[in-house]
C-alpha atoms as a PDB file:
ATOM      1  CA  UNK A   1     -38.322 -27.340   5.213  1.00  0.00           C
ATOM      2  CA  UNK A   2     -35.051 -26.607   3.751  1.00  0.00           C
ATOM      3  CA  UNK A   3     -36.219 -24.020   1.796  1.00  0.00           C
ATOM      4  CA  UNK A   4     -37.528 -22.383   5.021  1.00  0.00           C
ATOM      5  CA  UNK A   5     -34.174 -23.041   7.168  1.00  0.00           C
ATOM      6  CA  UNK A   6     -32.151 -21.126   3.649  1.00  0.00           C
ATOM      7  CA  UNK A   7     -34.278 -18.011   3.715  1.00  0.00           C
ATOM      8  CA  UNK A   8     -33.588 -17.894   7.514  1.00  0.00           C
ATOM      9  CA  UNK A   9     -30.125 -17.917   7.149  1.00  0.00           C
ATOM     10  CA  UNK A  10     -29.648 -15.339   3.860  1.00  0.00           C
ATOM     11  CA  UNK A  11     -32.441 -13.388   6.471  1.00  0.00           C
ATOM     12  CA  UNK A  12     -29.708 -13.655   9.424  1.00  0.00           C
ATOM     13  CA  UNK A  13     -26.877 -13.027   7.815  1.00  0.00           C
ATOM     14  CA  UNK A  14     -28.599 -10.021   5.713  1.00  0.00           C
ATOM     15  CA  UNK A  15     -28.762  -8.526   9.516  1.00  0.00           C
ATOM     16  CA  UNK A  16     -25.820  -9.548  10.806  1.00  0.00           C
ATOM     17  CA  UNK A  17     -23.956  -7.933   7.628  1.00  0.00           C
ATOM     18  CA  UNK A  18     -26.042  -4.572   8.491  1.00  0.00           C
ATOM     19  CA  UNK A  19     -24.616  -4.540  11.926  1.00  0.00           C
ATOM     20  CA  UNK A  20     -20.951  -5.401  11.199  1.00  0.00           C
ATOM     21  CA  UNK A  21     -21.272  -2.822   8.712  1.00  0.00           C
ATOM     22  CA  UNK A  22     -22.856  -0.486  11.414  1.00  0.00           C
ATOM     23  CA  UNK A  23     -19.481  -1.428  13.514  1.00  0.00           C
ATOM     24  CA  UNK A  24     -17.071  -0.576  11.105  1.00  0.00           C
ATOM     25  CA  UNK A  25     -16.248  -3.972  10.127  1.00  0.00           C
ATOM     26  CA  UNK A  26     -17.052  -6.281   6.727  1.00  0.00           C
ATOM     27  CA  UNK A  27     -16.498  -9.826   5.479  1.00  0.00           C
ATOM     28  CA  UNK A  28     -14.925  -8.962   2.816  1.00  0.00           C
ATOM     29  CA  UNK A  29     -11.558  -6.514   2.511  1.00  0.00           C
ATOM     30  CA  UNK A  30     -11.861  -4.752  -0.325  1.00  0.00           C
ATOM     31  CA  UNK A  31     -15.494  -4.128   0.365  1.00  0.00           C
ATOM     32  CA  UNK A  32     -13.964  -2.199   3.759  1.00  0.00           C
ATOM     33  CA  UNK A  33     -11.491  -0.078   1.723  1.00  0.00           C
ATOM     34  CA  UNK A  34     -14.469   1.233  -0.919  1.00  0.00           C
ATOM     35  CA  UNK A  35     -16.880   1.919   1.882  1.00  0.00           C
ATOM     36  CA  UNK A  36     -14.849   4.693   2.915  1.00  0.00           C
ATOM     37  CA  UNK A  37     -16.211   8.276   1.922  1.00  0.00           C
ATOM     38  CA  UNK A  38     -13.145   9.315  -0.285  1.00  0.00           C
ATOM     39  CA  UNK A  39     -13.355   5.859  -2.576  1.00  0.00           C
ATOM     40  CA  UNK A  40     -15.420   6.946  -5.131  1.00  0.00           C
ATOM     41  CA  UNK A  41     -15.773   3.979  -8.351  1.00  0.00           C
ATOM     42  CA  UNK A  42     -12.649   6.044  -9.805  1.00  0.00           C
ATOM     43  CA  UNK A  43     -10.388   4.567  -7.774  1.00  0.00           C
ATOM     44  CA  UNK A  44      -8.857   1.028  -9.121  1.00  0.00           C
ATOM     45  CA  UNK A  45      -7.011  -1.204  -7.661  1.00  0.00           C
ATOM     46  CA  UNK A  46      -3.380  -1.849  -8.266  1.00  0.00           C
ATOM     47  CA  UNK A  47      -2.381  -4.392  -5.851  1.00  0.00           C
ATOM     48  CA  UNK A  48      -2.614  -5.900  -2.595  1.00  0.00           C
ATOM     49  CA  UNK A  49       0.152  -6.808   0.118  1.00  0.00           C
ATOM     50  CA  UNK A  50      -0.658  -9.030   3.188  1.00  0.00           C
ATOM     51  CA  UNK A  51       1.782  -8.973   5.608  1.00  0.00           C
ATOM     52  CA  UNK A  52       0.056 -11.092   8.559  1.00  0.00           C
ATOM     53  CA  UNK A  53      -2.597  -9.550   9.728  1.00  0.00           C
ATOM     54  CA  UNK A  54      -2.140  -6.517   8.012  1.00  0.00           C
ATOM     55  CA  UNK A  55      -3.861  -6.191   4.197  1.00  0.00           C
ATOM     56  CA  UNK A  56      -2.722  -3.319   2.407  1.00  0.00           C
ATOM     57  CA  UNK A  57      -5.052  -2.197  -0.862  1.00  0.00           C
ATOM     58  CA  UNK A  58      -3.175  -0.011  -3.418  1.00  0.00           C
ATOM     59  CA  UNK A  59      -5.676   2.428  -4.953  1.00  0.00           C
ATOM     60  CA  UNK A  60      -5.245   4.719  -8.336  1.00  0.00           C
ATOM     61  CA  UNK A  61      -7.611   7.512  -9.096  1.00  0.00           C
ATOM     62  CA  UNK A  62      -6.480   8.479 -12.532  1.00  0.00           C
ATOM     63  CA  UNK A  63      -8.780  11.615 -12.717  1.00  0.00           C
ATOM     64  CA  UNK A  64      -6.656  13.001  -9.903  1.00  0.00           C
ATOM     65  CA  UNK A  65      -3.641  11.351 -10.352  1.00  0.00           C
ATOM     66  CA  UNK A  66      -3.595  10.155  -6.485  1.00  0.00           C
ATOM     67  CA  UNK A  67      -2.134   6.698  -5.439  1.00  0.00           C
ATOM     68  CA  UNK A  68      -4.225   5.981  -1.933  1.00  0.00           C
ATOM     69  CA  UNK A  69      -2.789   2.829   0.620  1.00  0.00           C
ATOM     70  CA  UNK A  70      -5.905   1.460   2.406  1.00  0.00           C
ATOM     71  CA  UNK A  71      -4.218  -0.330   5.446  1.00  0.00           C
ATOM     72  CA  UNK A  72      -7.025  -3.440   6.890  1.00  0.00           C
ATOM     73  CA  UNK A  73      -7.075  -5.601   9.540  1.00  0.00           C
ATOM     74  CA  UNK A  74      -8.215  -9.422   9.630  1.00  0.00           C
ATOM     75  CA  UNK A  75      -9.648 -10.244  12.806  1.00  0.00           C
ATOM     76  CA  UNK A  76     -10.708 -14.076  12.613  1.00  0.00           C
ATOM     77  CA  UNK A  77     -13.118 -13.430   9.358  1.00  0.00           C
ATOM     78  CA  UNK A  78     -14.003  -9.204   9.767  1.00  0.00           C
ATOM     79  CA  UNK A  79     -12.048  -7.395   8.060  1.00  0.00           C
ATOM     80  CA  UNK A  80     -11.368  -3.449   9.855  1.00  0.00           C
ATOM     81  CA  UNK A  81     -10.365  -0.282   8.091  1.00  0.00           C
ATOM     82  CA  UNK A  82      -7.648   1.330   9.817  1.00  0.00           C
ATOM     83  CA  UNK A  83      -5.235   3.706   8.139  1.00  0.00           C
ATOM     84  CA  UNK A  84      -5.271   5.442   4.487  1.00  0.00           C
ATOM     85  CA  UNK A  85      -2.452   7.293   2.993  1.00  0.00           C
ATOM     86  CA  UNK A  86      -2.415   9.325  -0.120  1.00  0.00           C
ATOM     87  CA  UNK A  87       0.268   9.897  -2.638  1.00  0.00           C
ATOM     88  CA  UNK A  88      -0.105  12.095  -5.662  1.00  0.00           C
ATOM     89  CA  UNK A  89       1.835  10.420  -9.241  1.00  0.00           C
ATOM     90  CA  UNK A  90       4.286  12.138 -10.533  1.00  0.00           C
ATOM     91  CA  UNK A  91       5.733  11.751 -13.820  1.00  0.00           C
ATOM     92  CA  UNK A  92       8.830  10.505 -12.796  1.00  0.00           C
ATOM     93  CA  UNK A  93      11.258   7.460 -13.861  1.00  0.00           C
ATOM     94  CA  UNK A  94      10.610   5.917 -10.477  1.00  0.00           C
ATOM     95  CA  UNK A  95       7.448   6.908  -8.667  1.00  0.00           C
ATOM     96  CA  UNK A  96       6.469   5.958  -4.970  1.00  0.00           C
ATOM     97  CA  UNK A  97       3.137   5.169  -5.236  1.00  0.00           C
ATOM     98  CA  UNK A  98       2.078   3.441  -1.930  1.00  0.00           C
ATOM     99  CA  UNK A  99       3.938   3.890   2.022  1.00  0.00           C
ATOM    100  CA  UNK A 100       2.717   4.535   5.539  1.00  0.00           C
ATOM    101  CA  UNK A 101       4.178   3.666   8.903  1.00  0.00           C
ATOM    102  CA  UNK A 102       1.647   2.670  11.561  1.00  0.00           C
ATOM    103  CA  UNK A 103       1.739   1.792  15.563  1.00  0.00           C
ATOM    104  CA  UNK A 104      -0.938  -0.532  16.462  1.00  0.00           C
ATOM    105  CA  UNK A 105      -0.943  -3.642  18.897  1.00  0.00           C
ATOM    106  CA  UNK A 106       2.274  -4.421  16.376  1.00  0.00           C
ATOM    107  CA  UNK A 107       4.405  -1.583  14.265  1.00  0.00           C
ATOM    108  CA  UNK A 108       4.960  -1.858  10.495  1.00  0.00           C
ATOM    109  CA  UNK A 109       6.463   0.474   7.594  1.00  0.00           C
ATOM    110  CA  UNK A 110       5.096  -0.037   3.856  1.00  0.00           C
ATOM    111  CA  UNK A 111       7.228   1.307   1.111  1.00  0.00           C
ATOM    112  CA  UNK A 112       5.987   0.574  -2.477  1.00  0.00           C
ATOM    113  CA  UNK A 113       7.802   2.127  -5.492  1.00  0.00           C
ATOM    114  CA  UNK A 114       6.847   2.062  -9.350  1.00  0.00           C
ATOM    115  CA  UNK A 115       9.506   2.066 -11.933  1.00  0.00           C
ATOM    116  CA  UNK A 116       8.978   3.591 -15.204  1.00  0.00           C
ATOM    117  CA  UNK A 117      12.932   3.469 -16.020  1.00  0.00           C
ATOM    118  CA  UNK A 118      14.528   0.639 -17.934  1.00  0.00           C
ATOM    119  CA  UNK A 119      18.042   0.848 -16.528  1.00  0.00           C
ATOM    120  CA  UNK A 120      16.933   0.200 -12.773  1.00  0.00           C
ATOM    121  CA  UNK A 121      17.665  -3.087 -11.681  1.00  0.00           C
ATOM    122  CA  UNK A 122      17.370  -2.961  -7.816  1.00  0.00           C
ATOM    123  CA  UNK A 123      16.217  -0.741  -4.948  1.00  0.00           C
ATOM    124  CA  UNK A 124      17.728  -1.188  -1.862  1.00  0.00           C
ATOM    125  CA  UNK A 125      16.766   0.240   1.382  1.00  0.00           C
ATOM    126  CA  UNK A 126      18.345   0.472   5.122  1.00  0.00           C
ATOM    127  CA  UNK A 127      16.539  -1.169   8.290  1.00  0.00           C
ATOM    128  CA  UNK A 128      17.479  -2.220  11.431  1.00  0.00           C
ATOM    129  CA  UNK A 129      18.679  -5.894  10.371  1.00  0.00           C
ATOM    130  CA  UNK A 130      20.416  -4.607   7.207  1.00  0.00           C
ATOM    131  CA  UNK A 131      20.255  -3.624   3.565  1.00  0.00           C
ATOM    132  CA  UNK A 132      17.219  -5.195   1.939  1.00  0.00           C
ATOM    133  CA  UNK A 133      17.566  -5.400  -1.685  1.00  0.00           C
ATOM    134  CA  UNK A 134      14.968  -6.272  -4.089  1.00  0.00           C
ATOM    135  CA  UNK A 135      14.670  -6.868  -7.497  1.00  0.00           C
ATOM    136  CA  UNK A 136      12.674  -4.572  -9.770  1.00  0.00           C
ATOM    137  CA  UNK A 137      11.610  -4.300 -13.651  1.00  0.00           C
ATOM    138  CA  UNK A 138      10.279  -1.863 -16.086  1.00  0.00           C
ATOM    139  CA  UNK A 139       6.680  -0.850 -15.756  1.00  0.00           C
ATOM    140  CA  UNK A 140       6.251  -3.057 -12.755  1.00  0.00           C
ATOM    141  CA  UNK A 141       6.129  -2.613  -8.707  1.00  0.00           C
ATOM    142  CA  UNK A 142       8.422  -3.684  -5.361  1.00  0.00           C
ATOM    143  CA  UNK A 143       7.024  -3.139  -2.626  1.00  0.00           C
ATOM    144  CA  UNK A 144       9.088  -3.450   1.159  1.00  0.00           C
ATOM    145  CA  UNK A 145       7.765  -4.436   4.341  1.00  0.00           C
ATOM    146  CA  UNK A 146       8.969  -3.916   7.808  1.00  0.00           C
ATOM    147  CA  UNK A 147       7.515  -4.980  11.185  1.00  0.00           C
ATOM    148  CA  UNK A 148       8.359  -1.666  12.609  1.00  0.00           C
ATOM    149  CA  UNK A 149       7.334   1.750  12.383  1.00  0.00           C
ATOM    150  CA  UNK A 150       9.958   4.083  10.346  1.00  0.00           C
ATOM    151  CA  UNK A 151       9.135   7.283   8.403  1.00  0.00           C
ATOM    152  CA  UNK A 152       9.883   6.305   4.953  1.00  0.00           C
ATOM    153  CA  UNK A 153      12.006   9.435   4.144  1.00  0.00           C
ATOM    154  CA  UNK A 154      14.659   7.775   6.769  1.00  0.00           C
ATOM    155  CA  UNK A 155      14.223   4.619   4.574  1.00  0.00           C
ATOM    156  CA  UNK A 156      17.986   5.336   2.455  1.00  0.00           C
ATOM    157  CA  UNK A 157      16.353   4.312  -0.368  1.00  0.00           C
ATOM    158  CA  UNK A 158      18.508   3.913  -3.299  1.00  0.00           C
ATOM    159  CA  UNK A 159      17.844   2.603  -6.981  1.00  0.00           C
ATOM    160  CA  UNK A 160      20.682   0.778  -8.794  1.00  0.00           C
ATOM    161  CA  UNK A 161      21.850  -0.267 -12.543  1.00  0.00           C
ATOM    162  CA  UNK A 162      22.727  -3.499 -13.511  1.00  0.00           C
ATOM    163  CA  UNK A 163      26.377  -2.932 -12.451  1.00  0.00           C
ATOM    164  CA  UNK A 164      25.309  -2.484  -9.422  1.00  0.00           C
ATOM    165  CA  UNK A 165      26.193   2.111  -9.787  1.00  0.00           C
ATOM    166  CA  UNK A 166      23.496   4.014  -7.776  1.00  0.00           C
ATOM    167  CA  UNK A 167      21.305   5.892 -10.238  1.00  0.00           C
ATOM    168  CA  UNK A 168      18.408   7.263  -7.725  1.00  0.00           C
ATOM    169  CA  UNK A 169      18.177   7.966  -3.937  1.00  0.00           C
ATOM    170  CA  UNK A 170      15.002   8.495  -2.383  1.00  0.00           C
ATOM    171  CA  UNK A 171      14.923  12.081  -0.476  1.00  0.00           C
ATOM    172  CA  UNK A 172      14.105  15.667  -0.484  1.00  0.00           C
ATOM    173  CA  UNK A 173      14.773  17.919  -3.509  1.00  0.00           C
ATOM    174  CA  UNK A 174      15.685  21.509  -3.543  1.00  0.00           C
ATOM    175  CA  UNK A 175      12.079  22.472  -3.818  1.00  0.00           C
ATOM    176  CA  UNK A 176      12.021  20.319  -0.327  1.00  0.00           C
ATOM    177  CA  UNK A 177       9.284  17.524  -2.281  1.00  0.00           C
ATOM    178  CA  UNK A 178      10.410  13.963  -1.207  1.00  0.00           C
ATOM    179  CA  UNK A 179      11.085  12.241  -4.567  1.00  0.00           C
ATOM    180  CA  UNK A 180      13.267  10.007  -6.474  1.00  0.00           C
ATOM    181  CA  UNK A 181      16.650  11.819  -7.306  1.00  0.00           C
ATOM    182  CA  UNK A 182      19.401  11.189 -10.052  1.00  0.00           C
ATOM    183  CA  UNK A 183      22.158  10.419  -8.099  1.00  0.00           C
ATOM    184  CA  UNK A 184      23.954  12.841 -10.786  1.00  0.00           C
ATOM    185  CA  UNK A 185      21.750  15.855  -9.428  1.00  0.00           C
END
């Protein structure tokens, strides 16, 4: 008989997957950000960020050279698809490879930057309770979270030495691309 009651259940939940799946909605996070049409098996994963609720899935597509933030929601045990972002990679020393600002039931601001330069120390960046300064190291990602919504070009971003002398700011260029900028530019 418990044989019987097993293939029941795999039968039931085989149907109720189907339908959550129908609804937009999975058991599994990561399974939500790849069912979406532009997440081809290209696309690897580089990190994830929970902040609450809020799941964030950082996404690499080295054919293109595209950095895509898949932004899910935890509701009880479903997990939701709500916002994607995409950032192309650049060959610079620091590279902003994940960031989105959102308005929901709640606000939040991602900001996720990659540093390919040895003599960065620390990024800081400017929000309504302060300066939030993090740590960062060669070859390795920070990422910042805020619970409300702020475009992340009026972030103030700026990338420091060891002694504490500004060596990037995060803003426009000349050729009006928002980048990372020598300070000495």
């Amino acid at each position: 008989m418990e044989k019987i009651d097993e293939k029941i259940l795999v039968i039931s939940n085989s149907h109720f997957e189907r339908f959550i799946i129908v609804r937009r909605l999975s058991f599994n996070g990561i399974k939500r950000c790849k069912s979406q049409f532009f997440m081809t098996p290209e696309y690897k994963i580089v990190e994830k960020i929970q902040e609450g609720h809020d799941i964030f899935y950082l996404f690499k597509r080295d054919k293109k050279e595209i950095y895509q933030t898949v932004l899910v929601q935890k509701n009880v045990f479903l997990y939701k698809r709500v916002y994607a972002t995409g950032i192309s990679s650049t060959n610079d020393s620091l590279e902003t490879i994940g960031g989105m600002s959102y308005r929901l039931n709640h606000e939040g601001t991602l900001f996720v930057v990659l540093s390919h330069d040895e003599n960065v120390s620390y990024i800081t960046i400017n929000s309504k309770q302060g300066i939030i300064k993090k740590s960062i190291e060669h070859s390795k990602l920070v990422s910042f979270y805020i619970p409300y919504a702020q475009q992340i070009d009026l972030l103030e971003a700026v990338a420091y030495d060891k002694n504490d002398r500004p060596i990037y700011y995060y803003g426009y260029d000349d050729a009006d691309n928002l980048r990372w900028n020598r300070v000495d530019e």
